[in-house]
N, C-alpha and C. Protein backbone atom coordinates (compact mmCIF):
# COMPACT_ATOMS: atom_id res chain seq x y z
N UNK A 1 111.68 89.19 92.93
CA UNK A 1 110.96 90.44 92.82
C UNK A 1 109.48 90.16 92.57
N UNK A 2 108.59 90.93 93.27
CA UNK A 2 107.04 90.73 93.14
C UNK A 2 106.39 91.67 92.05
N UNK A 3 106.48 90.87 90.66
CA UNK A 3 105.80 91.36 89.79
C UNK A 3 104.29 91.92 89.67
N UNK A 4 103.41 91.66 90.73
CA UNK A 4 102.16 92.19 91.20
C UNK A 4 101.52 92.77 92.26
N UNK A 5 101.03 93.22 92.72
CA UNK A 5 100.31 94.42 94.10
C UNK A 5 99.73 93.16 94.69
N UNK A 6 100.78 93.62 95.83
CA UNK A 6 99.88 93.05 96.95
C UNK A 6 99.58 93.49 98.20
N UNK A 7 98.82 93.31 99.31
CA UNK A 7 98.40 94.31 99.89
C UNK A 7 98.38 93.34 101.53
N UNK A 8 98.07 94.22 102.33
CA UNK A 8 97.99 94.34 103.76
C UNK A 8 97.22 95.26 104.32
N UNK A 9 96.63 95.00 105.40
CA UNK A 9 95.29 96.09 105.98
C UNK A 9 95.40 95.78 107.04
N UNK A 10 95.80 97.16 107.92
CA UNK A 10 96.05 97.20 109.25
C UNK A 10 94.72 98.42 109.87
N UNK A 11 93.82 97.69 110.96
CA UNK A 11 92.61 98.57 110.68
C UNK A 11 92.73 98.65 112.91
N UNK A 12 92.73 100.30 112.76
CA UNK A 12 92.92 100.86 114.29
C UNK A 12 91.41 101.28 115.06
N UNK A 13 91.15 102.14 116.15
CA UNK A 13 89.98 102.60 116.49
C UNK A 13 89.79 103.52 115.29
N UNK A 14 90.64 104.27 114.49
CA UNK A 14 89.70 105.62 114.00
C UNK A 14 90.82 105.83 113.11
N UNK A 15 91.52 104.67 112.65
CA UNK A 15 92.03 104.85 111.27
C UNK A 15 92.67 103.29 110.62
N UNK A 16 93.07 103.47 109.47
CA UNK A 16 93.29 102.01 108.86
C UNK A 16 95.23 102.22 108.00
N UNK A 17 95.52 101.47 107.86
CA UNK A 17 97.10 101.62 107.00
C UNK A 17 96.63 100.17 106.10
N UNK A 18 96.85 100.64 104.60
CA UNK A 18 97.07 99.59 103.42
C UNK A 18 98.45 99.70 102.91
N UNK A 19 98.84 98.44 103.08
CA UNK A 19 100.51 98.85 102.83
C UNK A 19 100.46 97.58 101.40
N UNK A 20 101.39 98.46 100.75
CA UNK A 20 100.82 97.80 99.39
C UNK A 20 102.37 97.26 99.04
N UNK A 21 102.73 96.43 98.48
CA UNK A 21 103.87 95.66 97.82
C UNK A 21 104.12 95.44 96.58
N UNK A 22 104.99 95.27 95.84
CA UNK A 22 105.02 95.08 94.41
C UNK A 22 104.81 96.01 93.32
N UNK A 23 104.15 95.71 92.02
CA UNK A 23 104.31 96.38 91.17
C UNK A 23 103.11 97.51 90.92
N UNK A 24 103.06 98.51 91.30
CA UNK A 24 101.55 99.15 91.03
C UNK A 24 101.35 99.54 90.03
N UNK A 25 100.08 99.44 89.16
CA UNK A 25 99.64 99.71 87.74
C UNK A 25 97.82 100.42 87.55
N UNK A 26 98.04 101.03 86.90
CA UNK A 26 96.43 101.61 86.62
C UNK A 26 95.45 100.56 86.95
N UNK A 27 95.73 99.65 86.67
CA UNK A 27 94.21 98.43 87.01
C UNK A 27 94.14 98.33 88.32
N UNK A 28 95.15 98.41 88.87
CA UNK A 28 94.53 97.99 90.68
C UNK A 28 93.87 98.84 90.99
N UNK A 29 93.32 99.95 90.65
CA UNK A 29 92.59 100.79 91.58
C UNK A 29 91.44 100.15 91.70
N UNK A 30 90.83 99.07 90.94
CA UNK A 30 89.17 98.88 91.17
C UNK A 30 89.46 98.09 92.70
N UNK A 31 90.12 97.25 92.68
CA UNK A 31 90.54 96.02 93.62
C UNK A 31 90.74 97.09 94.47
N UNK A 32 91.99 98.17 95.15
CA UNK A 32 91.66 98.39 95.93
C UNK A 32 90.75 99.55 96.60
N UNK A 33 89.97 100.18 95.68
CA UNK A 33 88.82 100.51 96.33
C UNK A 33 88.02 99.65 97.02
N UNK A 34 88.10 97.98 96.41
CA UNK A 34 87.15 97.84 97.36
C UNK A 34 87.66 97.17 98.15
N UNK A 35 88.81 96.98 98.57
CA UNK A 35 89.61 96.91 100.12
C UNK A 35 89.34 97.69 100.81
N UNK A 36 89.37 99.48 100.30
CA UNK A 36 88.72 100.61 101.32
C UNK A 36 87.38 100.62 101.46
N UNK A 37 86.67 99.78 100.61
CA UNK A 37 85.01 99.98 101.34
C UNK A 37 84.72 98.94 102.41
N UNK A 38 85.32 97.74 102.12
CA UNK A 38 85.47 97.18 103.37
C UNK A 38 85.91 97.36 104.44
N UNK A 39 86.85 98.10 104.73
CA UNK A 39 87.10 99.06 106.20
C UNK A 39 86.25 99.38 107.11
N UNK A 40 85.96 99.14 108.15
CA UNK A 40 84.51 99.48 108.90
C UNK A 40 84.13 101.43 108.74
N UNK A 41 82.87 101.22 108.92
CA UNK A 41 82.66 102.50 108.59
C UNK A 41 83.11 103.87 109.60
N UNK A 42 83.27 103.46 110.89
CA UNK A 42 83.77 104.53 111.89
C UNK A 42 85.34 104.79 111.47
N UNK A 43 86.03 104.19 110.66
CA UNK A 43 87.38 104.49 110.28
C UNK A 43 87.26 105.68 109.53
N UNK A 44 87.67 106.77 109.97
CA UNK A 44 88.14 108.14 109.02
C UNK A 44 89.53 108.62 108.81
N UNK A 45 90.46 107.40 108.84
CA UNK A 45 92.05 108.37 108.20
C UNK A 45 92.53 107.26 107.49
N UNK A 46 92.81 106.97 106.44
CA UNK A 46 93.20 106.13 105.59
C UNK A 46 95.20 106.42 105.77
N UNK A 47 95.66 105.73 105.69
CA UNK A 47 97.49 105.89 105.27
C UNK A 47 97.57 105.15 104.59
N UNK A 48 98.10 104.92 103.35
CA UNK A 48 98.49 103.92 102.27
C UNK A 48 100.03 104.37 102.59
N UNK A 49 100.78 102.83 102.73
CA UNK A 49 102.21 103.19 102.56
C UNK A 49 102.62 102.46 101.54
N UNK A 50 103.35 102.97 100.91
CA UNK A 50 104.11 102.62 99.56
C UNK A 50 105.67 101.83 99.52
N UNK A 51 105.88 102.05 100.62
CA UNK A 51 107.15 101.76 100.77
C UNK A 51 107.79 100.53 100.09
N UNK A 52 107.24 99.26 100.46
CA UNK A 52 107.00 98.04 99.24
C UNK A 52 107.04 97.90 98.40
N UNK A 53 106.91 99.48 97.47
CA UNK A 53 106.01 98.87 95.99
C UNK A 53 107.42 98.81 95.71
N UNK A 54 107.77 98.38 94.37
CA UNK A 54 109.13 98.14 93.76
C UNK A 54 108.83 98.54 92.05
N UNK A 55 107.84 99.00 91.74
CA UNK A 55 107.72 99.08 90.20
C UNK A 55 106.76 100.27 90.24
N UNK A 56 106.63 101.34 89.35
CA UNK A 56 105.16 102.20 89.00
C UNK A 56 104.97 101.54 87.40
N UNK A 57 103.69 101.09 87.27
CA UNK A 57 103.90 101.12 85.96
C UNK A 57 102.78 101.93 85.57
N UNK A 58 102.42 102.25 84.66
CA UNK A 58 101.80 103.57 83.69
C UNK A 58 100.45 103.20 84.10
N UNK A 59 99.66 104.47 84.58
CA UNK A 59 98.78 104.61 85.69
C UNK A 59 98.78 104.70 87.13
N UNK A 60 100.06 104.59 87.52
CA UNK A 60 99.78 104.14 89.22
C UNK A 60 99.82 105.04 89.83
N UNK A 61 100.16 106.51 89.61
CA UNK A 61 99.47 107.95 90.10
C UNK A 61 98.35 107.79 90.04
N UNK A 62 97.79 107.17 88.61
CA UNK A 62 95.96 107.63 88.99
C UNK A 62 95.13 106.90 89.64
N UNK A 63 96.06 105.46 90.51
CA UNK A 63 95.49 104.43 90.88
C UNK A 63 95.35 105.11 92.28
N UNK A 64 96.87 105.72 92.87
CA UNK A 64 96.83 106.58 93.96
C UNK A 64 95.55 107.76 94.17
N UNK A 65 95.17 108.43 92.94
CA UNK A 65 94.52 109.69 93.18
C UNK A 65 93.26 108.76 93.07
N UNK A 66 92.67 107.98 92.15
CA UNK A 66 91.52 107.69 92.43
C UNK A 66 91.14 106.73 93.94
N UNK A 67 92.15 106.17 94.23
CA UNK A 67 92.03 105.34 95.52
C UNK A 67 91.80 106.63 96.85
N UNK A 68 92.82 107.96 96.80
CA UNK A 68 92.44 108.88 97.53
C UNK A 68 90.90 109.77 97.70
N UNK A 69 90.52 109.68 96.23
CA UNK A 69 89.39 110.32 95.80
C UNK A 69 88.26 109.32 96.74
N UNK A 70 87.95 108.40 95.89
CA UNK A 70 87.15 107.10 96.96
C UNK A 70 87.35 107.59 98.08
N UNK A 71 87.84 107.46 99.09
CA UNK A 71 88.27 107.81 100.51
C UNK A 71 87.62 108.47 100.56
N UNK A 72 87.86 110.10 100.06
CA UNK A 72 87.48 111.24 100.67
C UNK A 72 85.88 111.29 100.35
N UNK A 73 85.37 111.01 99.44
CA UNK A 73 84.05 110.83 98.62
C UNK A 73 83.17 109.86 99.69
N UNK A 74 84.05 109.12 100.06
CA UNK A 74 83.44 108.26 100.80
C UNK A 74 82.92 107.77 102.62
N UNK A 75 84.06 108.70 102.48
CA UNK A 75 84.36 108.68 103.89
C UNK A 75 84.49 110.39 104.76
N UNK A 76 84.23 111.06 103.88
CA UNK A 76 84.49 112.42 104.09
C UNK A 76 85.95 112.56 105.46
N UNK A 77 86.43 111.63 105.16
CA UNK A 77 88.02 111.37 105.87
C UNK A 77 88.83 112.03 105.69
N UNK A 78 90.53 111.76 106.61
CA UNK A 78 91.45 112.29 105.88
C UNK A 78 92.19 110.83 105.34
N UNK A 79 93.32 111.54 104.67
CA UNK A 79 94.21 110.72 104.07
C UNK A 79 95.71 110.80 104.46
N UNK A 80 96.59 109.77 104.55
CA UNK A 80 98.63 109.98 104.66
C UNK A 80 99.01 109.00 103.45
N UNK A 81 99.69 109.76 103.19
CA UNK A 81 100.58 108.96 102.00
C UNK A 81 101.89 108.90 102.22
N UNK A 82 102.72 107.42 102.49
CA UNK A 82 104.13 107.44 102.51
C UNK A 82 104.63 106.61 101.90
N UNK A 83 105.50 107.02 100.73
CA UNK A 83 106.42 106.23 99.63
C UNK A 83 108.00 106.69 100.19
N UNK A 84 108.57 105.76 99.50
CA UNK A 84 109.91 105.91 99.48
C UNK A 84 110.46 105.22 98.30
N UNK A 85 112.03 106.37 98.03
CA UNK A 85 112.58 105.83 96.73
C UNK A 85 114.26 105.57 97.82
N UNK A 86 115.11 105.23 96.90
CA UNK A 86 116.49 104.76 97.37
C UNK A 86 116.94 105.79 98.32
N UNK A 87 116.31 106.98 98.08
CA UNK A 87 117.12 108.03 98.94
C UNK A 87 116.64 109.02 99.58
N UNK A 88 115.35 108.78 99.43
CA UNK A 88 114.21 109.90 99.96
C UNK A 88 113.15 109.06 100.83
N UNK A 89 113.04 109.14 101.61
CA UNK A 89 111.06 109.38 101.99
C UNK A 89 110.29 110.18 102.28
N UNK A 90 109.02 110.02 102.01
CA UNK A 90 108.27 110.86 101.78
C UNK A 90 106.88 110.92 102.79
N UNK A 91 106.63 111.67 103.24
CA UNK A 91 104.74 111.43 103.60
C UNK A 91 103.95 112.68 103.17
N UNK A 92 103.10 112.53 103.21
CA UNK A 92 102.08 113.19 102.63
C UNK A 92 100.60 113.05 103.78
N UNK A 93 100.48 114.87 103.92
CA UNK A 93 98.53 114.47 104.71
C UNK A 93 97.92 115.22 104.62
N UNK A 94 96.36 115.19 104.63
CA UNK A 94 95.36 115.89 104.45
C UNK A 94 95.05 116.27 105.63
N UNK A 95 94.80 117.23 106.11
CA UNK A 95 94.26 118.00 107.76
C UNK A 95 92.81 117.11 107.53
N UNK A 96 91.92 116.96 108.86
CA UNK A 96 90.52 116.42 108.50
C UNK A 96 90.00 117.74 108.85
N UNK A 97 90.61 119.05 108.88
CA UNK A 97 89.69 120.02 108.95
C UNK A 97 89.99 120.60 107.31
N UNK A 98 90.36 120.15 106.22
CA UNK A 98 90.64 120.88 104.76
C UNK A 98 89.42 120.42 104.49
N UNK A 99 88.96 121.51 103.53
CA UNK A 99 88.22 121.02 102.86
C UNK A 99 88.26 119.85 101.26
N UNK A 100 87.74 119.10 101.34
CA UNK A 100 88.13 118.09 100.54
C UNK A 100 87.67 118.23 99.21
N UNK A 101 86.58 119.08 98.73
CA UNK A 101 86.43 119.30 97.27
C UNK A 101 86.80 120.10 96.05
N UNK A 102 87.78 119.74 95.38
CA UNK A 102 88.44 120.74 94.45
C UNK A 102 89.75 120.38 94.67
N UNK A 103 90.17 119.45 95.73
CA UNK A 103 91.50 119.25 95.93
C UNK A 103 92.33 118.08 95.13
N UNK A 104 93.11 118.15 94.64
CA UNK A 104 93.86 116.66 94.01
C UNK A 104 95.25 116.56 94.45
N UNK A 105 95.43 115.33 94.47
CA UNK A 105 96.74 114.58 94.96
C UNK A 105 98.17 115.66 94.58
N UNK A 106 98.42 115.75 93.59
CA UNK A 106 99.70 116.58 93.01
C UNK A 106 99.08 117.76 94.14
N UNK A 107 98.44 118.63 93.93
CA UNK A 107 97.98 119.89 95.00
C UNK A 107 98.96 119.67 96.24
N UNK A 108 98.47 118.25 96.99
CA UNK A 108 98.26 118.00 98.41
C UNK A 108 100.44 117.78 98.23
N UNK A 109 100.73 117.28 97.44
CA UNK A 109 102.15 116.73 97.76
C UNK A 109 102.95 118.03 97.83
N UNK A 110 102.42 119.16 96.60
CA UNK A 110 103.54 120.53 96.64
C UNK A 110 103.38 121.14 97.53
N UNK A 111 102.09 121.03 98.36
CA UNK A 111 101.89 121.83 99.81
C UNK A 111 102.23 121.08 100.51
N UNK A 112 102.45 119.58 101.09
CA UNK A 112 101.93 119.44 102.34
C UNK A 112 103.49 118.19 102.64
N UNK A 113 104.01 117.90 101.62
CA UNK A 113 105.18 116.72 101.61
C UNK A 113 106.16 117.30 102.40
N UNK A 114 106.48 116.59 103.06
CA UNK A 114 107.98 116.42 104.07
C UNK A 114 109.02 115.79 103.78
N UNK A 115 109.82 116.33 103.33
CA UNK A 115 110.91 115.48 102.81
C UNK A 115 112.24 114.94 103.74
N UNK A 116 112.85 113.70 103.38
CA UNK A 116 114.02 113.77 104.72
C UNK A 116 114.84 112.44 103.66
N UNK A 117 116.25 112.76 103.87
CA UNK A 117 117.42 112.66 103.14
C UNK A 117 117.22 110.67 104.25
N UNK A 118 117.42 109.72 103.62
CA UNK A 118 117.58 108.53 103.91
C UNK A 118 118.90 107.93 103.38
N UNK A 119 119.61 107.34 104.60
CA UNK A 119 120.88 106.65 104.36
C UNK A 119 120.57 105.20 104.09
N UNK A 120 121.21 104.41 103.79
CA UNK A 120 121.28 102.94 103.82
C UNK A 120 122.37 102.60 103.31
């Protein structure tokens, strides 16, 4: 089991996927913000997939919301978010026509999440 975040960066014409592994915790957000500033600058849709991670530990919502925040702050982009637990997956997205200020992560999941029943 991978006791620490580790990461992958898959970078397209006009969007990027960070697929993250292991254990996520409040401290990684500095690290990967600046994985997303390194992204070339014509990239505007970020997807972080979660699918990997195997642990949350205390912070790693706010590692998610501040890593989303960066993005949007930064990139006046959109964002996809896809995690999965044993029996669910999930995605999550921001239209690039929403407006992006005033909005936060919890907001975006009770509106915008798709849910679908996973076998294995």
């Amino acid at each position: 089991m991978t006791t620490r975040l580790l990461h992958a960066l898959e970078v397209s014409d006009s969007s990027a996927t960070l697929y993250l592994s292991g254990r996520l915790a409040g401290h990684d957000a500095f690290s990967l913000r600046g994985v997303c500033r390194d992204i070339p600058v014509h990239v505007r849709t970020l997807r972080l997939d979660l699918h990997g991670v195997t642990a949350l530990d205390a912070g790693a919502m706010d590692t998610i919301r501040a890593v989303v925040r960066y993005w949007r702050e930064t990139r006046n982009g959109s964002f996809r978010l896809a995690f999965a637990s044993e029996q669910d997956v999930a995605s999550v997205a921001q239209p690039e026509s929403a407006p992006a200020a005033g909005r936060r992560l919890d907001h975006v999941i009770g509106r915008s999440a798709a849910l679908t029943g996973m076998f294995l």
